[in-house]
Protein backbone atom coordinates (compact mmCIF):
# COMPACT_ATOMS: atom_id res chain seq x y z
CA UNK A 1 0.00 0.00 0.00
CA UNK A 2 1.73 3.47 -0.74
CA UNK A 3 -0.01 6.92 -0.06
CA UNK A 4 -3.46 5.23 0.74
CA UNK A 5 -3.55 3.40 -2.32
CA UNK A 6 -3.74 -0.28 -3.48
CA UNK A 7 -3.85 -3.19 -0.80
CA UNK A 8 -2.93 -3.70 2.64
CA UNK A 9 -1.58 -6.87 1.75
CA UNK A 10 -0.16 -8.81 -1.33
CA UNK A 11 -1.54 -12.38 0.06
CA UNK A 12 -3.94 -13.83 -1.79
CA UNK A 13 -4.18 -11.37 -4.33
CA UNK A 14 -2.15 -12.79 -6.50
CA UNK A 15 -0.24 -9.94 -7.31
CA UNK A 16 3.43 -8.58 -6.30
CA UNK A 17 1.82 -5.40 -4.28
CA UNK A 18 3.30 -3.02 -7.17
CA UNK A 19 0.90 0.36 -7.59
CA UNK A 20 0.73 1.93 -11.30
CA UNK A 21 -1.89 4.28 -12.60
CA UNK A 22 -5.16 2.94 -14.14
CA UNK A 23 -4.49 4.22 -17.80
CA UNK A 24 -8.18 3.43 -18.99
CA UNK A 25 -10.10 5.52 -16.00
CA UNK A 26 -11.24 8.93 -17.58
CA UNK A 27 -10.91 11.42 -14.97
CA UNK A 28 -13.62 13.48 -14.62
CA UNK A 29 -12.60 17.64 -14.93
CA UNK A 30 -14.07 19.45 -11.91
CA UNK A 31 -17.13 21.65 -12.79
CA UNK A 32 -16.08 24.84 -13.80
CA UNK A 33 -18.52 27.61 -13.74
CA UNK A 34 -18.08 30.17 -16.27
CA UNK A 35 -19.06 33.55 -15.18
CA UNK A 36 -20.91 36.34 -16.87
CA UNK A 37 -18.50 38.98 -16.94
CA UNK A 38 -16.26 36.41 -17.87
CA UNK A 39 -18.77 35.67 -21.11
CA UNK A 40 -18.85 40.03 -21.29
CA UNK A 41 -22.68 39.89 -20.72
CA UNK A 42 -22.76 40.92 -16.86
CA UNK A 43 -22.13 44.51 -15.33
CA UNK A 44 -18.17 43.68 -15.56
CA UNK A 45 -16.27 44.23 -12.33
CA UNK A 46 -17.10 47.19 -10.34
CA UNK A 47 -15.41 49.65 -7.94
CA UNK A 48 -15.51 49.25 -4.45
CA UNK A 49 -17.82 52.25 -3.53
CA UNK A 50 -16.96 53.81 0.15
CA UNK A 51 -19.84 53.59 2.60
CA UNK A 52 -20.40 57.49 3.09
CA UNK A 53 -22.27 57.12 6.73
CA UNK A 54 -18.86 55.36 8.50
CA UNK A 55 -17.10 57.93 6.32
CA UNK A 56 -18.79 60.56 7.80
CA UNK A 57 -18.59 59.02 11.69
CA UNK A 58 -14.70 58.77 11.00
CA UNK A 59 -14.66 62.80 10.05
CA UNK A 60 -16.53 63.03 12.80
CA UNK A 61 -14.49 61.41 15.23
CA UNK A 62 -11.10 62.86 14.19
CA UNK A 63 -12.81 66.39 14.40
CA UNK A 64 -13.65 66.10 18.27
CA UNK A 65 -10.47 64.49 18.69
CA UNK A 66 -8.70 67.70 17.35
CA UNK A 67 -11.34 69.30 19.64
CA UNK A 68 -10.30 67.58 22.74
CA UNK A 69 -6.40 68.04 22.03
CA UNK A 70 -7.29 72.09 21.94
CA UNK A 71 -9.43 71.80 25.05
CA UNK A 72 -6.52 69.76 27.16
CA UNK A 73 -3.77 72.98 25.73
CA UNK A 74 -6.19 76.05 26.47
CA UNK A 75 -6.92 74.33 30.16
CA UNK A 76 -3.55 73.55 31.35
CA UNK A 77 -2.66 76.95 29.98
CA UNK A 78 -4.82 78.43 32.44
CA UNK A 79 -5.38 81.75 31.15
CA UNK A 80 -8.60 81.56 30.47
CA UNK A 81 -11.78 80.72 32.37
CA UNK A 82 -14.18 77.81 31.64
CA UNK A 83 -16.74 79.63 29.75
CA UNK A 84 -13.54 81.67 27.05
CA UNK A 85 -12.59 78.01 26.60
CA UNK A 86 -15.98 77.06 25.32
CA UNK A 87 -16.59 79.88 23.49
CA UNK A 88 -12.93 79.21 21.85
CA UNK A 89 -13.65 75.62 21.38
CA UNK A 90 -16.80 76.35 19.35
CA UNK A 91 -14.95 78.78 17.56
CA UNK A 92 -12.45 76.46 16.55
CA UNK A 93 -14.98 73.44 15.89
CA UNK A 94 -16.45 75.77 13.02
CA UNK A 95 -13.23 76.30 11.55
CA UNK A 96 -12.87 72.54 11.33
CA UNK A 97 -16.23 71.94 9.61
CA UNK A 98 -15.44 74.00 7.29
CA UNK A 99 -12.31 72.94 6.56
CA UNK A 100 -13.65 69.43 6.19
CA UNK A 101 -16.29 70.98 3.21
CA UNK A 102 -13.23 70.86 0.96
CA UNK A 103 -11.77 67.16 0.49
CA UNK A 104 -8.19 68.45 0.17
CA UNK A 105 -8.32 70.09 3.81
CA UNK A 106 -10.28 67.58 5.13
CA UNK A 107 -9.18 65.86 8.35
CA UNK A 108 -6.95 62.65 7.39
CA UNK A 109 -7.47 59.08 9.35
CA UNK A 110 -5.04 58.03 11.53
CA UNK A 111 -5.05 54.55 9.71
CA UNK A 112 -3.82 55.34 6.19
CA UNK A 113 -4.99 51.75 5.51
CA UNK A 114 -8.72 52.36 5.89
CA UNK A 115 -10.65 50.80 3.22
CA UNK A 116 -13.97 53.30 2.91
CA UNK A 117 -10.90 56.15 2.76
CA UNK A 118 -9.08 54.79 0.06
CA UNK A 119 -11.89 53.63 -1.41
CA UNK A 120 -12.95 57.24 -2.34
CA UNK A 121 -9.70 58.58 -3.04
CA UNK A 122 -9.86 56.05 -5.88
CA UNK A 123 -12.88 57.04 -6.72
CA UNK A 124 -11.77 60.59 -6.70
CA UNK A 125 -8.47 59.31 -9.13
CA UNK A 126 -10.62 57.63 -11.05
CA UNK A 127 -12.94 60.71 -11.73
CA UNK A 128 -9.84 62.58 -12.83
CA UNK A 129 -8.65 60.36 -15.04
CA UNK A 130 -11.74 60.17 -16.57
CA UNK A 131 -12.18 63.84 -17.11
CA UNK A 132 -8.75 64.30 -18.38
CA UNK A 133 -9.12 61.52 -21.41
CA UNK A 134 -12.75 62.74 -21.86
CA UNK A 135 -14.30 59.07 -21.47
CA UNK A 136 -17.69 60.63 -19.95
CA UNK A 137 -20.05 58.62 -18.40
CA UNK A 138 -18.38 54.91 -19.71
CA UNK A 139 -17.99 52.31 -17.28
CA UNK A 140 -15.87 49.46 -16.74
CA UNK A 141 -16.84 46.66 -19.03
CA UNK A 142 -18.85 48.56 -21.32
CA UNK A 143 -16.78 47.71 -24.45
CA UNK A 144 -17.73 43.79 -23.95
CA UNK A 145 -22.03 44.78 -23.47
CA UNK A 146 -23.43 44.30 -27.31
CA UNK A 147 -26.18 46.14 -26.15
CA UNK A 148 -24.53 48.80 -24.37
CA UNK A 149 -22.84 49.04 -27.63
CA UNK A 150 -25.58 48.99 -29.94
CA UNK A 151 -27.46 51.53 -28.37
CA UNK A 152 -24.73 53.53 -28.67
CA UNK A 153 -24.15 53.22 -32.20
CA UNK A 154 -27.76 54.11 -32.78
CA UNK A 155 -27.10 57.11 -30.71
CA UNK A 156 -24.52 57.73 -32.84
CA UNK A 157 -26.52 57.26 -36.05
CA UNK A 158 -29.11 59.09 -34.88
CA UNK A 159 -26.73 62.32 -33.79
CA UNK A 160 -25.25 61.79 -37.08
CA UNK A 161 -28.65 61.81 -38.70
CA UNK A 162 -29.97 65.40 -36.65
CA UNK A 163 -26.82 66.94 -37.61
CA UNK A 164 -27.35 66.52 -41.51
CA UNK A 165 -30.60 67.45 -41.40
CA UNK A 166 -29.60 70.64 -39.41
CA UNK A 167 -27.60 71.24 -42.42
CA UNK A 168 -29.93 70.73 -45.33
CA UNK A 169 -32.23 73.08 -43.34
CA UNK A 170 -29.89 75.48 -43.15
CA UNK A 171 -28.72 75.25 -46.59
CA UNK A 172 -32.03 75.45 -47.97
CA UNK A 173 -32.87 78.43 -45.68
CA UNK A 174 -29.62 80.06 -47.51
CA UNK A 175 -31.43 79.19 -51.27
CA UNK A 176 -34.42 80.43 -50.08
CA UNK A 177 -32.47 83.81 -49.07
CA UNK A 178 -30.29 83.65 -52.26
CA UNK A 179 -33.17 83.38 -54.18
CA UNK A 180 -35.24 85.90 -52.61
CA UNK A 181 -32.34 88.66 -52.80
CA UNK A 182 -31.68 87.95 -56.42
CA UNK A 183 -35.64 88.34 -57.42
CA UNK A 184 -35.11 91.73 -55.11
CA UNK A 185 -32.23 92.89 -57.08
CA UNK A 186 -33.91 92.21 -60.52
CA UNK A 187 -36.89 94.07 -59.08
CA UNK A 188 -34.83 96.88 -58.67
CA UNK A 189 -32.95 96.63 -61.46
CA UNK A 190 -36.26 96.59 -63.55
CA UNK A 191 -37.12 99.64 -61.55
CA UNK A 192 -34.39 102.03 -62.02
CA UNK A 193 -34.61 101.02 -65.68
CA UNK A 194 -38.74 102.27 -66.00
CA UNK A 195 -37.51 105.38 -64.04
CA UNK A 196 -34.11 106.08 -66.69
CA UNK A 197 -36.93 105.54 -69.82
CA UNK A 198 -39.29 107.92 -67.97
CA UNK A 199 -36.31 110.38 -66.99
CA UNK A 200 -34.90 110.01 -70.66
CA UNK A 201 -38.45 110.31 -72.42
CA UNK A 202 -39.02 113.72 -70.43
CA UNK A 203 -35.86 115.18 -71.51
CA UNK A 204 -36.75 114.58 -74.88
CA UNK A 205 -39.96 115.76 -74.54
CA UNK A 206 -38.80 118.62 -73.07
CA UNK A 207 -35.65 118.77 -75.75
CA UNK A 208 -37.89 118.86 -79.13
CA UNK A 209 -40.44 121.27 -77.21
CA UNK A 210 -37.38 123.59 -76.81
CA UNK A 211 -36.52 122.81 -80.51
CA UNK A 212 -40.22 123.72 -81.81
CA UNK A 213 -39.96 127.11 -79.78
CA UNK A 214 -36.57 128.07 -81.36
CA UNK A 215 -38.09 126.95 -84.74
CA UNK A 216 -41.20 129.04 -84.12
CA UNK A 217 -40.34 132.78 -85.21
CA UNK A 218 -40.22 135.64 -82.96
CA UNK A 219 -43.19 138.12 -82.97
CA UNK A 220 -41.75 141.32 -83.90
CA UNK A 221 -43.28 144.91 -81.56
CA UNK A 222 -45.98 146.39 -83.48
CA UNK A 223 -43.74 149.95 -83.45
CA UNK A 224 -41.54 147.85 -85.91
CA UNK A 225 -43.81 145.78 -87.90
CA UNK A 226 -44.79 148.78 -90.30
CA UNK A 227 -41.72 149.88 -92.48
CA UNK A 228 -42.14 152.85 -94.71
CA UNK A 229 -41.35 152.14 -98.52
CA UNK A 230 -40.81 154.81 -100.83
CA UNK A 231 -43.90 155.34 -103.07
CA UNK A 232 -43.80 154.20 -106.58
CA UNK A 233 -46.09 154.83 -109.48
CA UNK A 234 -48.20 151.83 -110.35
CA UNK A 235 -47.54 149.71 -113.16
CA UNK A 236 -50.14 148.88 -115.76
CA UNK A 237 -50.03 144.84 -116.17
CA UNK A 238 -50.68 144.54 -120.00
CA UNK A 239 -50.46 140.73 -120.17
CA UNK A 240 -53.85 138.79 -121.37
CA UNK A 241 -53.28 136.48 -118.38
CA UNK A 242 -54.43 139.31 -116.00
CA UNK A 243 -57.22 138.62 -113.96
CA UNK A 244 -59.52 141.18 -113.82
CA UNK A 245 -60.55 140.35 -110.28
CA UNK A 246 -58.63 142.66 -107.74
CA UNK A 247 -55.64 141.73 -106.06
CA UNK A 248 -56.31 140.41 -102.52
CA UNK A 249 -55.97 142.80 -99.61
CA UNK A 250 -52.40 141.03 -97.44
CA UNK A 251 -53.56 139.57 -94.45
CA UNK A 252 -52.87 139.31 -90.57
CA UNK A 253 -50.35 137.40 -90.67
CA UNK A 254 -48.75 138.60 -93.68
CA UNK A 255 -48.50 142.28 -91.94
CA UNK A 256 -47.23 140.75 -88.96
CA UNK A 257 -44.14 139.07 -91.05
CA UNK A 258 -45.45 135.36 -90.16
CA UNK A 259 -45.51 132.58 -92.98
CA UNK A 260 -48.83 132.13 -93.46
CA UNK A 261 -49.70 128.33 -95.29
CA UNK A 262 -50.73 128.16 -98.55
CA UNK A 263 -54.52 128.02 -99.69
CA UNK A 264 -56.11 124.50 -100.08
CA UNK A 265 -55.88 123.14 -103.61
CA UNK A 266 -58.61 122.83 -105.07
CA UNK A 267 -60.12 120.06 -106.74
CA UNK A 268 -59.97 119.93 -110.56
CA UNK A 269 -63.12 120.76 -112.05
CA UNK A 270 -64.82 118.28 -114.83
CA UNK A 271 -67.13 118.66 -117.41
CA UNK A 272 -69.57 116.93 -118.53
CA UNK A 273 -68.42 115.87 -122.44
CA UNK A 274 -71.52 115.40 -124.32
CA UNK A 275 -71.38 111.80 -126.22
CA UNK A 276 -72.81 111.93 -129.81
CA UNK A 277 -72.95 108.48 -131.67
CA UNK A 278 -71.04 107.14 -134.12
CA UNK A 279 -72.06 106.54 -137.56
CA UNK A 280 -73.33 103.29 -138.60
CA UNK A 281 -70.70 101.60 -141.36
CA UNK A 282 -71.06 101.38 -144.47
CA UNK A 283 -71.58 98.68 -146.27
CA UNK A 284 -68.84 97.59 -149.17
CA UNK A 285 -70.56 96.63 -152.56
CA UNK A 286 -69.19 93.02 -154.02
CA UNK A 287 -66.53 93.32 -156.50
CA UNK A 288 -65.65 97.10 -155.56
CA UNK A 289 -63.32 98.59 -152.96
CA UNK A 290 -66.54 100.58 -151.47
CA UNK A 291 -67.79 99.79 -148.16
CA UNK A 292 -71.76 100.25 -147.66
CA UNK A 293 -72.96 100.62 -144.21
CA UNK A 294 -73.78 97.21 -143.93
CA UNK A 295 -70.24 96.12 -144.49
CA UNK A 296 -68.11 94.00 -142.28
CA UNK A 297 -64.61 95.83 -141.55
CA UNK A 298 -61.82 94.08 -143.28
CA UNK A 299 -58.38 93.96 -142.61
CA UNK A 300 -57.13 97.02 -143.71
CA UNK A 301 -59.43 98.97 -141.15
CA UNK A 302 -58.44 99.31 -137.77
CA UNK A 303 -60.69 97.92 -134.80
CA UNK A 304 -62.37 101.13 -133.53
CA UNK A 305 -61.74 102.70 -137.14
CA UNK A 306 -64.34 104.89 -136.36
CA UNK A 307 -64.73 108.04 -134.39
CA UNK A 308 -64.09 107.50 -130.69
CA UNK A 309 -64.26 109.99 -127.83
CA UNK A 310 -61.03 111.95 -128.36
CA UNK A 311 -61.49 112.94 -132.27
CA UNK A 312 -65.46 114.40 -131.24
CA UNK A 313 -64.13 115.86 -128.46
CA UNK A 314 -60.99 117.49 -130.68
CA UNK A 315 -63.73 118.26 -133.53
CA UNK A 316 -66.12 119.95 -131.24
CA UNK A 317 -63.28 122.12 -129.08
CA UNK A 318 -61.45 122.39 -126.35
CA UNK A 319 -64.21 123.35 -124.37
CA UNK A 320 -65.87 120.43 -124.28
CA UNK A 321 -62.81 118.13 -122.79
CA UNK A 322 -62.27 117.71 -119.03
CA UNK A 323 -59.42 119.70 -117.74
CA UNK A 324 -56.67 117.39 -116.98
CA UNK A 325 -57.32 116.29 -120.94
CA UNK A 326 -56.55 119.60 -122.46
């Protein structure tokens, strides 16, 4: 038998008492349990957190114990009389609370070892750290949560998302402006352009009035419209063409030295030409060169041979033509 193992004794069994390992027993593996942060689906390991009320009854305790050491010095001083040393010691109790509002100041333990202490001076590190490397409001274990991590990403998407359409609404609220200030401008532009034709159609309006009134002759002062001329003996006008009716007397405007326009022209005057017939032919005998009036005109006459307007009107006299034929 060696190490609790095999048999007390060799007799009887048949064998020499020699111990060797059983090479066809399967060992069975001991039943490991895998844990969840281990798989990365549970919280992940967390930071001790301090337990604030035995934090609090520590600062407490070290605050009346600074108390107590300045009660023992003012007493055995013995300057002062029971009631200064109260007042002194509540005076100097204040000072300590509000020392201990700041964590720097605060009052340390006497046991640097004290696990709620360090506890928060990690957390305090830790806070730091964090703040410094801007890592926000992650926690340990975080990157191993798929849904920590997915709802992240859709935070993500969706930030991504509000941003863009920020954007687009902004740069559609800059078209819209665009737009607006170049349908402004060609407002304008279109009305400066109506005022220049209006402007430039008034100076010329006012241009050719100034041109018709330098055209337009000067009226001369009646105490120089009458000139003396010396007098002259008439002259006879022996010419058939006279008219016999008198001269006409000058007018206004003649006497006043303005052009005055000529008369109307008349219309020319017709007269009525009297139409006489022609003569029936005459008609050519057979076998002769004699035409009697019932005759045919042959070649050798001319269509119309007979007497047509003109030659009655030039037979009877001028007087009987229209004007614009004489």
């Amino acid at each position: 038998m060696y190490n609790g193992i095999g048999l007390q004794t060799v007799r009887g069994s048949g064998t020499s008492g020699y111990v060797q390992a059983n090479k066809f027993n399967i060992r069975r593996l001991p039943d490991r349990r895998v844990l969840q942060s281990e798989a990365g689906e549970g919280p992940g390991p967390g930071q001790q957190q301090p337990n604030k009320a035995i934090l609090d009854h520590n600062r407490k305790r070290e605050l009346e114990l600074e108390v107590m050491k300045e009660q023992d010095r003012l007493e055995e001083a013995g300057d002062l009389t029971s009631a200064e040393v109260e007042a002194k010691l509540v005076q100097f109790r204040e000072s300590l609370e509000a020392q201990a509002q700041d964590a720097a100041t605060a009052v340390q333990p006497r046991n640097d070892k004290e696990t709620h202490w360090l506890a928060e001076k990690k957390l305090e590190e830790l806070a730091r750290v964090r703040e410094a490397w801007g890592l926000g409001d992650s926690k340990e274990g975080d990157a191993f949560n798929h849904e920590v991590q997915e709802a992240k990403k859709q935070a993500r998407i969706a930030e991504r998302e509000k941003k863009r359409q920020e954007a687009e609404d902004r740069q559609a609220q800059k078209e819209k402006e665009k737009k607006q200030k170049e349908k402004e401008a060609k407002k304008q532009v279109k009305l400066r352009a109506k005022e220049e034709a209006e402007r430039q159609k008034k100076r010329e309006e006012e241009a050719r009035k100034a041109a018709e009134e330098a055209a337009r002759p000067k009226a001369v002062p009646a105490a120089e419209r009458y000139i003396p001329r010396p007098a002259t003996p008439p002259q006879e006008d022996t010419s058939p063409e006279r008219s016999l009716t008198p001269s006409p007397s000058p007018t206004k405007a003649a006497v006043d030295g303005i052009a005055e326009p000529p008369p109307p022209r008349a219309a020319p005057k017709r007269i009525a030409v009297e139409r006489v017939p022609s003569p029936a032919p005459r008609k050519r005998a057979r076998g002769s060169g004699q035409t009697t009036a019932h005759s045919k005109p042959g070649k050798h006459q001319a269509k119309g041979q007979g007497r047509n307007r003109n030659q009655w009107a030039q037979q009877e006299g001028p007087q009987s033509l229209p004007i614009g034929i004489q």
